[in-house]
Every structure is written in C-alpha cells, then in structure tokens.
C-alpha atoms as a PDB file:
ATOM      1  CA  UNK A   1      -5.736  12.698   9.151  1.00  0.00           C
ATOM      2  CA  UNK A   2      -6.979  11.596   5.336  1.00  0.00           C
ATOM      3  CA  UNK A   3      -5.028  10.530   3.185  1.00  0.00           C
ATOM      4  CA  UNK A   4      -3.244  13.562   0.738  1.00  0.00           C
ATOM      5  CA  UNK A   5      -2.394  12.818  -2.812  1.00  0.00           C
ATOM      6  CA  UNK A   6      -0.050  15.206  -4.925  1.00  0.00           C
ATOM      7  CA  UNK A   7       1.435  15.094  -8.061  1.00  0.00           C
ATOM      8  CA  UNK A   8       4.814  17.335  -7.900  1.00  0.00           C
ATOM      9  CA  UNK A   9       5.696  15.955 -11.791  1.00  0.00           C
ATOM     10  CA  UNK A  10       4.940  13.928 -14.414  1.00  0.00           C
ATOM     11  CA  UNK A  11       6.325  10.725 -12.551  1.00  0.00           C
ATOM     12  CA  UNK A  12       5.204  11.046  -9.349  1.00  0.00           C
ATOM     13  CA  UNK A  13       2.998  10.509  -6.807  1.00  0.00           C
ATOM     14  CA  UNK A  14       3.179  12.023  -3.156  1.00  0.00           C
ATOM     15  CA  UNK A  15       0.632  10.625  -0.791  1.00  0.00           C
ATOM     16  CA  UNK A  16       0.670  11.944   3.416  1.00  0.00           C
ATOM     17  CA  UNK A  17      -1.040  11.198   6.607  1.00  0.00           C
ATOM     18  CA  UNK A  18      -1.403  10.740   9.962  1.00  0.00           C
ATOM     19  CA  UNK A  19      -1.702   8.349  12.182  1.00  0.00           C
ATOM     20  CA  UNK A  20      -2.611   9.038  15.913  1.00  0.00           C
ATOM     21  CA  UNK A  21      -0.048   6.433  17.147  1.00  0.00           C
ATOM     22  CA  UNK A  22       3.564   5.905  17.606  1.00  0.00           C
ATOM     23  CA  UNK A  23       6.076   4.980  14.898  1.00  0.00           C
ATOM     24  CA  UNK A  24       7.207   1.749  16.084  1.00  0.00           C
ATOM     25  CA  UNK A  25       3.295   0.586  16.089  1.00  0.00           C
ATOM     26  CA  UNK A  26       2.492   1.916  12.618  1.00  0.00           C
ATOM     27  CA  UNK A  27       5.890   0.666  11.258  1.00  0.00           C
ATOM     28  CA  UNK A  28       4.791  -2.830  12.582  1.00  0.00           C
ATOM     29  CA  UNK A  29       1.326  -2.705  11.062  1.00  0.00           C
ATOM     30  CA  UNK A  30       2.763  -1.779   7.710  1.00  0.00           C
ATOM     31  CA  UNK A  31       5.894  -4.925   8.119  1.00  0.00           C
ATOM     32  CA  UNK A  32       4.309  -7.516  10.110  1.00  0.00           C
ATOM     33  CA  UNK A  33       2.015  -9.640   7.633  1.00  0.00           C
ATOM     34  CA  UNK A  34      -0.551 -10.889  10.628  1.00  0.00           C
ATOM     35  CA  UNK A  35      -1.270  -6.842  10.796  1.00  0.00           C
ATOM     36  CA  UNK A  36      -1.233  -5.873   7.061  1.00  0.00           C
ATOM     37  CA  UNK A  37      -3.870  -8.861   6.338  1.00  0.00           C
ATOM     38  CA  UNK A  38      -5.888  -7.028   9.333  1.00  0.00           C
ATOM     39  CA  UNK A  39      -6.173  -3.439   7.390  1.00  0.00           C
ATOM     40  CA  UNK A  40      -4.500  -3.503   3.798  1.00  0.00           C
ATOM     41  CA  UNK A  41      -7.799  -2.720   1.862  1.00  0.00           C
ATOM     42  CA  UNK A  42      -9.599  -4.542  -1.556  1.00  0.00           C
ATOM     43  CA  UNK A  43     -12.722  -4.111  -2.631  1.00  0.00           C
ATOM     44  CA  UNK A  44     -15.472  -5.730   0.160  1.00  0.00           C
ATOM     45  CA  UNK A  45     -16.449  -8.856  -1.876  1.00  0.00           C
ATOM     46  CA  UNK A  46     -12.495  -9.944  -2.329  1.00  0.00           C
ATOM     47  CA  UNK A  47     -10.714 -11.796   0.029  1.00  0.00           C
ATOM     48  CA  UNK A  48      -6.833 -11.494   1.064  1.00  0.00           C
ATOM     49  CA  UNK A  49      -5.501 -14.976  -0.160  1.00  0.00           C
ATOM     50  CA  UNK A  50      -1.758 -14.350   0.255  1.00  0.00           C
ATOM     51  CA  UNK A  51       0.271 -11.585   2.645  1.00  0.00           C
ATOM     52  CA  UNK A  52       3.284 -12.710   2.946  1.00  0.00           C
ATOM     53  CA  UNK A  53       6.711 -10.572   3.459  1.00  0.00           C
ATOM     54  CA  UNK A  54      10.180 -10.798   4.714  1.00  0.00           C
ATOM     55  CA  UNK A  55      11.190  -7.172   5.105  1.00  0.00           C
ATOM     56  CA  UNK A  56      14.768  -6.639   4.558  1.00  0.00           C
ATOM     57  CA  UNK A  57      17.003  -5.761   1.581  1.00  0.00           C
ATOM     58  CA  UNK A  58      16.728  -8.182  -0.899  1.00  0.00           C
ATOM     59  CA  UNK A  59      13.613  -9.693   1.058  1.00  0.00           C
ATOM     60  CA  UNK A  60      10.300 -10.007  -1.204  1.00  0.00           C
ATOM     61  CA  UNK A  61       6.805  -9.370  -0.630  1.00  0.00           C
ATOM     62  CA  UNK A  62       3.685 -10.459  -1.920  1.00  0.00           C
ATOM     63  CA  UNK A  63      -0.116  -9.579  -1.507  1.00  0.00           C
ATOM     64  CA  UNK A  64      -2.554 -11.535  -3.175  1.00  0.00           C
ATOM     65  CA  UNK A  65      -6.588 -11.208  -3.474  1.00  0.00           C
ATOM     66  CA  UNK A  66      -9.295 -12.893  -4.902  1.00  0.00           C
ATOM     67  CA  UNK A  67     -12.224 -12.133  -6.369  1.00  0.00           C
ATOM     68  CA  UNK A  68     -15.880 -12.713  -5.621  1.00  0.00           C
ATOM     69  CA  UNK A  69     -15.586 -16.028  -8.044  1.00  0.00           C
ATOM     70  CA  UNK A  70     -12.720 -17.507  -5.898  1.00  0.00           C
ATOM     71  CA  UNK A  71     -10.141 -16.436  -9.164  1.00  0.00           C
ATOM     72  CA  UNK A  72      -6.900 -14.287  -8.440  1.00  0.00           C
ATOM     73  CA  UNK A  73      -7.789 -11.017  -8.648  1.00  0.00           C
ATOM     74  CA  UNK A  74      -4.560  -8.933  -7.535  1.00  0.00           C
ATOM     75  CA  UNK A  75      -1.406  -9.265  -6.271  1.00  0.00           C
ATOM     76  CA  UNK A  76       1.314  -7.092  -5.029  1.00  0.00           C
ATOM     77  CA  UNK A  77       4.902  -7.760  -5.307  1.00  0.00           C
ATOM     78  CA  UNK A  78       8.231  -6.754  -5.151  1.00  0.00           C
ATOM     79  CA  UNK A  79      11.394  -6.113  -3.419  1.00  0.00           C
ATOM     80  CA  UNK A  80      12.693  -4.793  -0.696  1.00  0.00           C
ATOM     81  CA  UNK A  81      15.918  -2.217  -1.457  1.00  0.00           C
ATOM     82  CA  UNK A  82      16.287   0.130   1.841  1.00  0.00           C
ATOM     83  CA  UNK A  83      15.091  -0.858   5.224  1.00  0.00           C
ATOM     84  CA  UNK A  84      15.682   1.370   7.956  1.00  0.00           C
ATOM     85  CA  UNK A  85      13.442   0.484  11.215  1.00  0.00           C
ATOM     86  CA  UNK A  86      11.365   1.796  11.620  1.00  0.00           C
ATOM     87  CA  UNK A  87      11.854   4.756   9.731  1.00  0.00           C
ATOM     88  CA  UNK A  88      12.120   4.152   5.939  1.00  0.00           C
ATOM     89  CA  UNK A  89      11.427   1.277   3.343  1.00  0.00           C
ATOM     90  CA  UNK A  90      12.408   1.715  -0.408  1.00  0.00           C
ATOM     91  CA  UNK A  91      10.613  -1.225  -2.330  1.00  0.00           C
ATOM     92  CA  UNK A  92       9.832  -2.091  -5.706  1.00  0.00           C
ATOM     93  CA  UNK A  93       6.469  -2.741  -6.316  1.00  0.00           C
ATOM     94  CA  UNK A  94       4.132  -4.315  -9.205  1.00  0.00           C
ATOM     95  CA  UNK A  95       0.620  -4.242  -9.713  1.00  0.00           C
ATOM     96  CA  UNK A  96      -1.207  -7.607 -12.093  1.00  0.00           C
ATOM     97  CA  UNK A  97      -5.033  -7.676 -12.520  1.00  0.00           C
ATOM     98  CA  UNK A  98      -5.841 -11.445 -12.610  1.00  0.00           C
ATOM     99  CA  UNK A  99      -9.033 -12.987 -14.470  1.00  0.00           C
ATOM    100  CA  UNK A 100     -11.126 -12.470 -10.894  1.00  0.00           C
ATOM    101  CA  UNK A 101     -11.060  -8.851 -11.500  1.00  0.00           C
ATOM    102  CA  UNK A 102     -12.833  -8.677 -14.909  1.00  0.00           C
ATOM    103  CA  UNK A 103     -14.999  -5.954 -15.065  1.00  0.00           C
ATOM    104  CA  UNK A 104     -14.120  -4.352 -11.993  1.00  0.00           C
ATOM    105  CA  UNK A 105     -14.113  -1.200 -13.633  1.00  0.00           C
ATOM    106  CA  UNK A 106     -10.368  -0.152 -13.017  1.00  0.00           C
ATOM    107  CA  UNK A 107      -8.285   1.643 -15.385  1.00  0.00           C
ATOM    108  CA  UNK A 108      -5.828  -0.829 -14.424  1.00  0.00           C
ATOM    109  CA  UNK A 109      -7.814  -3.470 -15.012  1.00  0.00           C
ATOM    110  CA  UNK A 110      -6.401  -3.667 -18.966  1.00  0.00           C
ATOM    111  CA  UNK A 111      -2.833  -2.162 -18.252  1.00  0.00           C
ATOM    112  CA  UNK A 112       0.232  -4.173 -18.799  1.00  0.00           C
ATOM    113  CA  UNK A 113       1.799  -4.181 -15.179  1.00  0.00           C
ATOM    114  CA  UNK A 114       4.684  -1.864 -14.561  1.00  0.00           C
ATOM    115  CA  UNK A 115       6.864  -1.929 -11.778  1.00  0.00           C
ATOM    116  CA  UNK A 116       7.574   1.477  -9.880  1.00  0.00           C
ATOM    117  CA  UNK A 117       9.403   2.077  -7.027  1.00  0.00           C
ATOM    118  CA  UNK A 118       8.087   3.248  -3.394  1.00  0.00           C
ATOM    119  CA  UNK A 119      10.001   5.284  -0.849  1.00  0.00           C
ATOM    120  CA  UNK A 120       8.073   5.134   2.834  1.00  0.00           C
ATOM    121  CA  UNK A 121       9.030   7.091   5.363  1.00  0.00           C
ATOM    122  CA  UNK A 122       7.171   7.212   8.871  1.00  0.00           C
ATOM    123  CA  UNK A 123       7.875  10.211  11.178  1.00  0.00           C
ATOM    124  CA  UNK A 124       7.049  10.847  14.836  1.00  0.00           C
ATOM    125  CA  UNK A 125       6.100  14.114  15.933  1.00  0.00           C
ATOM    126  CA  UNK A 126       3.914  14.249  19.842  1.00  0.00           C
ATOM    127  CA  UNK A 127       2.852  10.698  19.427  1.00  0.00           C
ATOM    128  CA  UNK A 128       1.775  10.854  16.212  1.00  0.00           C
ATOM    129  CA  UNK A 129       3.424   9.330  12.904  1.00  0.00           C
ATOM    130  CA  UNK A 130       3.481  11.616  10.071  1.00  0.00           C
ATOM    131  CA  UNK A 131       3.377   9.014   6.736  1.00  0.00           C
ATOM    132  CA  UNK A 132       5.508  10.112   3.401  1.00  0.00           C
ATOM    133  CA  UNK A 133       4.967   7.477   0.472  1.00  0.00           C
ATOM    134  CA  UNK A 134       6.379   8.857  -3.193  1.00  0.00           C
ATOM    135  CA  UNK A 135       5.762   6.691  -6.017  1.00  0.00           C
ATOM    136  CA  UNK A 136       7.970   6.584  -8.607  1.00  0.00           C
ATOM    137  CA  UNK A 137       6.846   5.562 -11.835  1.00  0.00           C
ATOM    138  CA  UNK A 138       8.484   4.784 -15.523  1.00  0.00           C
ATOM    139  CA  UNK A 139       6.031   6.844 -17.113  1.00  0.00           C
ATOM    140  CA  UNK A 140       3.515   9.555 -17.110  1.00  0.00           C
ATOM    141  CA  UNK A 141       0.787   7.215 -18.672  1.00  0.00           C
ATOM    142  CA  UNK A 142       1.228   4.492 -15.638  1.00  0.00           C
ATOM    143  CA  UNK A 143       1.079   7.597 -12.984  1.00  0.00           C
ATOM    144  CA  UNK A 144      -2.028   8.869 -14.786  1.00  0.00           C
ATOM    145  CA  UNK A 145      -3.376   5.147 -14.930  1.00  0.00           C
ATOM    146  CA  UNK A 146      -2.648   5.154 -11.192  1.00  0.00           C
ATOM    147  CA  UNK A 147      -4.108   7.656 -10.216  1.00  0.00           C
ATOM    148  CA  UNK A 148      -7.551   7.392 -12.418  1.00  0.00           C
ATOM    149  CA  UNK A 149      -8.018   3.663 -10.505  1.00  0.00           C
ATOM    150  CA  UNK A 150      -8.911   5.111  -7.591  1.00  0.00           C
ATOM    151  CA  UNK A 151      -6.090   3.715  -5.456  1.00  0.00           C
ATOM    152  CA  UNK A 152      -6.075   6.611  -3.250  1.00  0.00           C
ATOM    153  CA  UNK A 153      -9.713   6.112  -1.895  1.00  0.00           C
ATOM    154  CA  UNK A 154      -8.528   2.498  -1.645  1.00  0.00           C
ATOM    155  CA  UNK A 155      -5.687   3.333   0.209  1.00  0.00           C
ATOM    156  CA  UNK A 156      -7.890   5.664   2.864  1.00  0.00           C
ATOM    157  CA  UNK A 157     -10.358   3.195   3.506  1.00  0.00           C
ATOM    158  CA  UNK A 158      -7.024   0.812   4.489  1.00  0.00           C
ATOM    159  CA  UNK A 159      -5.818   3.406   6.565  1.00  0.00           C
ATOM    160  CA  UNK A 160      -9.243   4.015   8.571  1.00  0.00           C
ATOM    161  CA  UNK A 161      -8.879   0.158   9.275  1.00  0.00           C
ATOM    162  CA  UNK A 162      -5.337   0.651  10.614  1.00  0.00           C
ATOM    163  CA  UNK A 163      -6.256   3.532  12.540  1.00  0.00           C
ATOM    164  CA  UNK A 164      -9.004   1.125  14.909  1.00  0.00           C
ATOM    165  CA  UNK A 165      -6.321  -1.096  14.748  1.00  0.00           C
ATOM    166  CA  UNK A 166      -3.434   0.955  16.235  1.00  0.00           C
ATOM    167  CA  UNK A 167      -5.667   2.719  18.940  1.00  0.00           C
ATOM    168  CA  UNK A 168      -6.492  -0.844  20.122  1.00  0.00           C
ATOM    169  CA  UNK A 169      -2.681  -1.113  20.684  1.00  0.00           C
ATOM    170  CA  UNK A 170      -2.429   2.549  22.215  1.00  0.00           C
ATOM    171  CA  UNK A 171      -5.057   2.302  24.864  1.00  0.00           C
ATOM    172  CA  UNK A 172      -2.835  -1.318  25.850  1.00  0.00           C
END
C-alpha cells in the first residue's frame, strides 16, 4: 500500500496507492478541508495555517504552512478544471517556498514556482481505492526539481495519516 513513484517521460510524474477503504471516504478526505488539515503532511515542526477549498470547476484551493518561526513557509494553490465525484479531479497546482522555509534543505526551496497540472483519479476495486495522480509539468528541470525534494516521502507519510484516519470511518 506505499506510495509508487514513476517517471514514464521527461514531464511526468506517476504516483499509485492504496487505500484500504472505499472511494467515497477517500474522495472525501482528499475534498473536504476539515479532513485534508487532519492528514495532508509538512514537515513536524510546521503548522497547517490555511486549508481551504471549494472543489468544483473553476473553484480554487489553497494550503498554507508555517514554519517553526511562525513565517509562511508553503502554500498550495490552484484551480480546479475537472471534477467528477468522486472519481476524478484535474487541478492546477503551484508550489511557493516562503521566508519560514529558509534552509529547509529543499531543492525547491530556491526554485521559481511553476504551476503544473494534476490529474487524480480514485478507483474502487473489493473495498479498496486504487489512487492514480500524474503530474504534469512545463519542464524536465521542474519534474527533476520535484522529484529531488523529496515530495514523495512527504506524500507517504500524509497517506499513513489518512490511512488511521479512514479505518476510523470503516470500522463506523
């Protein structure tokens, strides 16, 4: 059930899992901002200062964090292009380091932010939602800068927090 991270071309990024729960309950944790502030993982010291979302086409989201000073540290935002409940999301999505992240050590940390764009689709098979998230990005050197942050361990340690989280809901 960990996360998998390909690269199928120079543009691309293909991440999969599983989560041991329905669709409708992942597709909630993933739209609902009370349940993405619960799991959507920074690093321990930061603190979730914004998560908010209106998920619909044309609707905007926005994740924010700050660092262990207080100072913005990251935020998350975009646009929403395709929703199809609770199925598929298409969204836009850009990534901005703010002063609270200095020397955090991130290859992002000094990268102009770069919007790509983010096709999720969640699948049920026996109970269990198979995840498909390709990132799109405008160039090889934001992929590459991507991938070197370590976003996909990131990511994981998210999705262990949403797994506790959705087999609370199961065994209700």
């Amino acid at each position: 059930m960990k996360l998998t991270v390909t690269t199928p071309n120079d543009l691309h990024i293909v991440m999969t899992r599983v989560f041991d729960a329905p669709r409708r309950l992942v597709w909630d944790a993933m739209t609902k901002p009370g349940l993405v502030r619960k799991w959507l993982f920074a690093p321990p010291d930061w603190k979730m200062t914004v998560c908010k979302g209106d998920v619909r086409p044309g609707g905007t989201f926005r994740w924010q964090w700050a660092g262990p000073d207080g100072k913005a540290a990251l935020m998350i935002h975009g646009t929403y292009h395709e929703v199809v409940s609770p199925e598929r999301i298409v969204h836009t999505e850009m990534m901005e380091m703010g002063p609270g992240a200095a020397g955090c050590g991130s290859p992002c940390e000094d990268a102009e932010p770069s919007t790509v764009l983010v096709t999720l689709e969640l699948d049920e098979q026996g109970g269990q939602t198979h995840m498909k998230m390709t990132i799109a990005c405008p160039t090889k050197e934001v992929r590459d800068a991507m991938l070197a942050s370590g976003m996909d361990q990131g990511m994981e340690a998210g999705y262990q927090q949403l797994d506790a989280i959705l087999a609370q809901q199961v065994r209700h």
